[in-house]
Protein backbone atom coordinates (compact mmCIF):
# COMPACT_ATOMS: atom_id res chain seq x y z
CA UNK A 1 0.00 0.00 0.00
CA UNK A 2 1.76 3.35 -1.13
CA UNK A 3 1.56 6.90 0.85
CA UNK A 4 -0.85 9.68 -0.29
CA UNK A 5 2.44 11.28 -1.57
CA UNK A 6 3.45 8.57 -4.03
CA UNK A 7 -0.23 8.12 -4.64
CA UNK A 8 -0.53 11.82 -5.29
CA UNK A 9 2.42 11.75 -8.20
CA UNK A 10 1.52 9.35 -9.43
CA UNK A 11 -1.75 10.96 -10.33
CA UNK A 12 0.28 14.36 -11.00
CA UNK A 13 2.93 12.74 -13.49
CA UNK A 14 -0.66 10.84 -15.18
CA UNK A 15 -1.88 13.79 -15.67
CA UNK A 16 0.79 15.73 -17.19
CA UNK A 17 1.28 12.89 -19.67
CA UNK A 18 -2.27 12.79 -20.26
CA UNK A 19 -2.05 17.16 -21.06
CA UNK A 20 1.57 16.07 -23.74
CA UNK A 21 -0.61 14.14 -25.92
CA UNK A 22 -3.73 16.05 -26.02
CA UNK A 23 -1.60 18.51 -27.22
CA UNK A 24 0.82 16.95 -28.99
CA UNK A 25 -2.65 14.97 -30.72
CA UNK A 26 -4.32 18.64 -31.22
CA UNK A 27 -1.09 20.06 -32.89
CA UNK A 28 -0.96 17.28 -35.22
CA UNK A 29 -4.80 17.45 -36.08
CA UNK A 30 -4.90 21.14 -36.27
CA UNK A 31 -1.32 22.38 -37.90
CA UNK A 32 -0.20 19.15 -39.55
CA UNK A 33 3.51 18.46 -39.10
CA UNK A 34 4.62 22.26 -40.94
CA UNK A 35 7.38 22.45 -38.37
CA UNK A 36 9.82 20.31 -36.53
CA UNK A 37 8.18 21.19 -32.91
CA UNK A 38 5.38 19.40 -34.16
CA UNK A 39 7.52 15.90 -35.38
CA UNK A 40 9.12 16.14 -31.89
CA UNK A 41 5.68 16.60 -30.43
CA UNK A 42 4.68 13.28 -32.18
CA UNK A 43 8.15 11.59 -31.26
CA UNK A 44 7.47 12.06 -27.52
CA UNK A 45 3.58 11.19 -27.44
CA UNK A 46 4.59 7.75 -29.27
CA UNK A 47 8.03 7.03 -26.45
CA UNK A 48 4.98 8.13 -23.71
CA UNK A 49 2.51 5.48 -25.33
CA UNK A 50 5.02 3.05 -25.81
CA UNK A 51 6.42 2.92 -22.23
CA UNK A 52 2.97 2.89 -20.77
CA UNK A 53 1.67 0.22 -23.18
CA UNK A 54 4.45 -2.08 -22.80
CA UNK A 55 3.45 -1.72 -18.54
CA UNK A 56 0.07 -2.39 -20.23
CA UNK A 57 1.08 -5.46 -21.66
CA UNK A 58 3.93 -6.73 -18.92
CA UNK A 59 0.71 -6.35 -16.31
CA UNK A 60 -1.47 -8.59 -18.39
CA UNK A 61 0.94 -11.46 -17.90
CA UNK A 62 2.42 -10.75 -21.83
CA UNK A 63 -0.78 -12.43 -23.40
CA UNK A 64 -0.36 -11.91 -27.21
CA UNK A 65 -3.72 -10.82 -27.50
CA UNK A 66 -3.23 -7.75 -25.61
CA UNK A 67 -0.12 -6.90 -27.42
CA UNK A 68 -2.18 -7.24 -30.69
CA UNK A 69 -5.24 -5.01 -28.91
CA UNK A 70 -2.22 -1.82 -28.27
CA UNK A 71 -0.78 -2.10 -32.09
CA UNK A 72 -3.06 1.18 -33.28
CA UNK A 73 -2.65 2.83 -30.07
CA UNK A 74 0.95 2.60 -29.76
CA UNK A 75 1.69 2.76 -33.84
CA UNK A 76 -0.52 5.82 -34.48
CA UNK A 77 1.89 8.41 -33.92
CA UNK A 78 4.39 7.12 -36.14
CA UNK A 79 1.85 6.09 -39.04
CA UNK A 80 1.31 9.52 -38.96
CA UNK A 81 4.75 11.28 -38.83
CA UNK A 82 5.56 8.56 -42.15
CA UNK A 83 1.98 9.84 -43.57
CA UNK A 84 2.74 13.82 -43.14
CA UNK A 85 6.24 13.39 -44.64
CA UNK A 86 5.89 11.04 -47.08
CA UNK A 87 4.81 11.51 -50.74
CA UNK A 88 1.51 10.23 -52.52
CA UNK A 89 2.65 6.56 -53.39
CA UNK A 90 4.03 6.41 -49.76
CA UNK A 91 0.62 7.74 -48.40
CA UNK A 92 -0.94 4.70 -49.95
CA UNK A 93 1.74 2.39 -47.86
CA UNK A 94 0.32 4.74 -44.98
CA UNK A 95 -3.10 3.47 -45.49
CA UNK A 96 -2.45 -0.15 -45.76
CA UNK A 97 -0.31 0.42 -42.87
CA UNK A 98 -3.17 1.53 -40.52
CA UNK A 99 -5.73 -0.84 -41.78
CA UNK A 100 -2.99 -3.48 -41.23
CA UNK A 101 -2.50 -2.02 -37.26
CA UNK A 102 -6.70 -1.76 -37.30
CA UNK A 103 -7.16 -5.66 -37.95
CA UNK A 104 -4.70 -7.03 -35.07
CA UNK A 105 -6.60 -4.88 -33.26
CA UNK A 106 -9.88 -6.67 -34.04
CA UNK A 107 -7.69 -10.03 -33.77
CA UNK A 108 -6.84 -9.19 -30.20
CA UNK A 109 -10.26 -8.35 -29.09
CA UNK A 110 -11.60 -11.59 -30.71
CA UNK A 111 -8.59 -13.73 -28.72
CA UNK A 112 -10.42 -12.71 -25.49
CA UNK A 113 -13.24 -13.09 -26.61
CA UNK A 114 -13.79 -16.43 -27.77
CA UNK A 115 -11.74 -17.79 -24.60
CA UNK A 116 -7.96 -18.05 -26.19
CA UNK A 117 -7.02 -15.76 -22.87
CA UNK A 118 -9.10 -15.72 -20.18
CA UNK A 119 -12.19 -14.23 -21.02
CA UNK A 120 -12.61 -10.65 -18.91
CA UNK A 121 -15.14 -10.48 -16.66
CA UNK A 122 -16.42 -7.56 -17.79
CA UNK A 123 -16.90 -8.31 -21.01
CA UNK A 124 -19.07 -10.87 -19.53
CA UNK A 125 -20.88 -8.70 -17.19
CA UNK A 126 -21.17 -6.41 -20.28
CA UNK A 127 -23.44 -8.50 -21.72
CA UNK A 128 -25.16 -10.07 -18.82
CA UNK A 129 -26.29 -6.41 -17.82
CA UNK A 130 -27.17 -5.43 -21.11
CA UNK A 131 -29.14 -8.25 -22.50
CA UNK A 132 -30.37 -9.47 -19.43
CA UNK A 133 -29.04 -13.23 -20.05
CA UNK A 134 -26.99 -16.10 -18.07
CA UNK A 135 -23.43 -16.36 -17.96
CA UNK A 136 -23.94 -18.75 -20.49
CA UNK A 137 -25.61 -17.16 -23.17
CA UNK A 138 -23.51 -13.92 -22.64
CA UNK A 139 -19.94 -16.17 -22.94
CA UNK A 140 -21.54 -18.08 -26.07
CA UNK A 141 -22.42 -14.52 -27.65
CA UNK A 142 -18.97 -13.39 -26.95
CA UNK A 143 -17.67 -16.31 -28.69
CA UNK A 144 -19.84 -15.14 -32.03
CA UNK A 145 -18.53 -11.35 -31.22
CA UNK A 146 -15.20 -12.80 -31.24
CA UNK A 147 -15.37 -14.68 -34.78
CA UNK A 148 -16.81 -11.39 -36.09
CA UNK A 149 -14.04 -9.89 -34.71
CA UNK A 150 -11.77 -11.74 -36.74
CA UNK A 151 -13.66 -11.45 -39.67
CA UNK A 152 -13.71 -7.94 -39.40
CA UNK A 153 -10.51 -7.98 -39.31
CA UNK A 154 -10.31 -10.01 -43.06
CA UNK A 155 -12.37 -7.60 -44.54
CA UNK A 156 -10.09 -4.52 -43.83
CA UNK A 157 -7.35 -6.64 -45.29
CA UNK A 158 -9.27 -7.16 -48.66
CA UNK A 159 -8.74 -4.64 -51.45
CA UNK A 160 -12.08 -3.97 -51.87
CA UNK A 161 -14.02 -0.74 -50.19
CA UNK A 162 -17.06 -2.67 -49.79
CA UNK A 163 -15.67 -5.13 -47.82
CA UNK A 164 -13.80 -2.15 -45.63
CA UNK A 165 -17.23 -0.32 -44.79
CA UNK A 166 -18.85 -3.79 -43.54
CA UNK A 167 -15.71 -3.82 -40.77
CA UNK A 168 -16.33 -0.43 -40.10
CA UNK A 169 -20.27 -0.77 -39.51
CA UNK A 170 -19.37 -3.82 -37.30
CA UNK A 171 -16.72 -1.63 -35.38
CA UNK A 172 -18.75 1.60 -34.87
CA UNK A 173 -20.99 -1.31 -32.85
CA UNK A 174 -18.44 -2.55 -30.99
CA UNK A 175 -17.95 1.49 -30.08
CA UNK A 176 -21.51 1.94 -28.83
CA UNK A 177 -21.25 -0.99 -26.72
CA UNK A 178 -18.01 -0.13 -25.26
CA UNK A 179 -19.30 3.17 -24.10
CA UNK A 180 -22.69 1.87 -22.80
CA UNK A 181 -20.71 -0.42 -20.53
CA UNK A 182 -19.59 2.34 -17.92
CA UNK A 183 -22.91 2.80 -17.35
CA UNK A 184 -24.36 -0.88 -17.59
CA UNK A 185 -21.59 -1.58 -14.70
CA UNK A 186 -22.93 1.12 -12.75
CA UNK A 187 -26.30 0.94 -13.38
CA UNK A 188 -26.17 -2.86 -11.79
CA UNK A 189 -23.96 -2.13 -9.01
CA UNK A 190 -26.81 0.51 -7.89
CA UNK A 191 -24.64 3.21 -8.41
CA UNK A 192 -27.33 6.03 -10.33
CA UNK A 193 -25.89 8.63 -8.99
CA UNK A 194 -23.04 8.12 -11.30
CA UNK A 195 -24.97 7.03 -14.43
CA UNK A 196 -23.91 10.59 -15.84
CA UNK A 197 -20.16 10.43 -15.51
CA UNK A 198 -20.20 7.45 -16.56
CA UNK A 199 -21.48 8.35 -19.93
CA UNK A 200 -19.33 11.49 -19.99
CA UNK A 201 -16.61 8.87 -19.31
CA UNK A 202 -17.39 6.16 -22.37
CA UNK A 203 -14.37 5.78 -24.50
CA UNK A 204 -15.52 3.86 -26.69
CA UNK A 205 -13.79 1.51 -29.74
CA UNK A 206 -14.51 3.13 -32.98
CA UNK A 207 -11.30 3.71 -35.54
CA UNK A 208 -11.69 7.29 -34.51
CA UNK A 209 -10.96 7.11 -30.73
CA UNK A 210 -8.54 4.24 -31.69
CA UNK A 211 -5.95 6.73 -33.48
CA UNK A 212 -3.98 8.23 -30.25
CA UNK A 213 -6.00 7.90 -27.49
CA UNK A 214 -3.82 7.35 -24.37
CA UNK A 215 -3.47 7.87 -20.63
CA UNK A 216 -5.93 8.08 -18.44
CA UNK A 217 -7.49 11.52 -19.35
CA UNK A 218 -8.64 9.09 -22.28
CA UNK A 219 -9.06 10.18 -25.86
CA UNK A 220 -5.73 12.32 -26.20
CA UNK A 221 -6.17 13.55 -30.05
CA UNK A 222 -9.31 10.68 -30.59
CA UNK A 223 -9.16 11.66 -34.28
CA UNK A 224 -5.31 12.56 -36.41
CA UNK A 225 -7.61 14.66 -39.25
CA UNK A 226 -6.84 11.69 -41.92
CA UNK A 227 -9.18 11.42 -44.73
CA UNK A 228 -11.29 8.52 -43.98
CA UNK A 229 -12.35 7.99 -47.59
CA UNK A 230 -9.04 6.44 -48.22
CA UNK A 231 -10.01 4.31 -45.18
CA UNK A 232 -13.40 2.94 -46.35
């Protein structure tokens, strides 16, 4: 058990990193990368996201799945320091590069939930609370999300947009129920008091809020201004 003081830092030095990327995340969406401040900007959000991913990944036990689940996040700000700089045939490498980082995404999610790692309680409570099922039925449901999951994550490898805007439909619902599950978990604990917060809270999984969101403060530069025609 640590002393209000460490306790207290560590909340301090969380929420300074938290302040670097939104700005470093708002500099890049709003100015573009016209000036070397900026690049440098970028450099230290992605050695920030990378040290507290890899903690991220070291305290769930090194399951591959996670790793696979913190590919966009960590990624992002170099996908888009190669996408500012580059020309428009290494653009196109951009692209494939982020739908590429997108799909082991998906592929992680789906290892949890179809049972390759433990599957997280929440996820089951999740669905429990919003469906109003068994553990049963909610674990056999996840094991459905979780094949969609991976065939989401085909169809953003396929070179056809079609196939790209059925992933996306099936990820902006994987976003809505990510951010009704603050308040589905709060909502059966009794806690209504909270049921606003909680919303105000939802980070939700959608390919926007996947590009750079970090720390705690959540959703540091949710959206790097790419075209997302090039994406779907």
């Amino acid at each position: 058990m640590t002393s209000p003081a460490v306790d207290q830092g560590i909340e301090n030095t969380n929420d300074i990193l938290g302040f670097f990327l939104l700005t470093a995340g708002l500099a890049a969406a709003v100015f573009g990368l016209s000036n070397r401040l900026q690049r440098w900007l970028l450099g230290g959000a992605f050695a920030i996201l990378l040290s507290i991913n890899l903690l991220v990944w070291k305290e769930h036990f090194w399951q591959v799945g996670q790793l696979l689940e913190l590919s966009v996040l960590t990624a992002s700000p170099l996908v888009y320091l190669y996408y500012g700089a580059a020309g428009a045939q290494q653009r196109a490498s951009a692209y494939r590069l982020i739908r590429w980082l997108i799909a082991l995404t998906f592929i992680g999610h789906g290892l949890y939930a179809v049972g390759f790692h433990a599957v997280p309680a929440n996820f089951v409570l999740m669905v429990q609370a919003g469906l109003g099922v068994g553990e049963g039925v909610a674990r056999d449901l996840l094991l459905m999300v979780g094949f969609l999951d991976f065939i989401a994550a085909a169809l953003l490898l396929l070179p056809f947009r079609e196939a790209r805007r059925a992933a996306l439909l099936w990820d902006h619902s994987l976003g809505a129920a990510d951010h009704h599950r603050p308040v589905v978990e709060l909502r059966r604990a009794g806690e209504f008091h909270h049921l606003a917060d909680a919303v105000g809270a939802g980070g939700g999984d959608t390919l926007a809020t996947r590009f750079f969101a970090g720390g705690d403060l959540g959703g540091a530069a949710a959206a790097l201004s790419l075209p997302h025609g090039h994406l779907i």
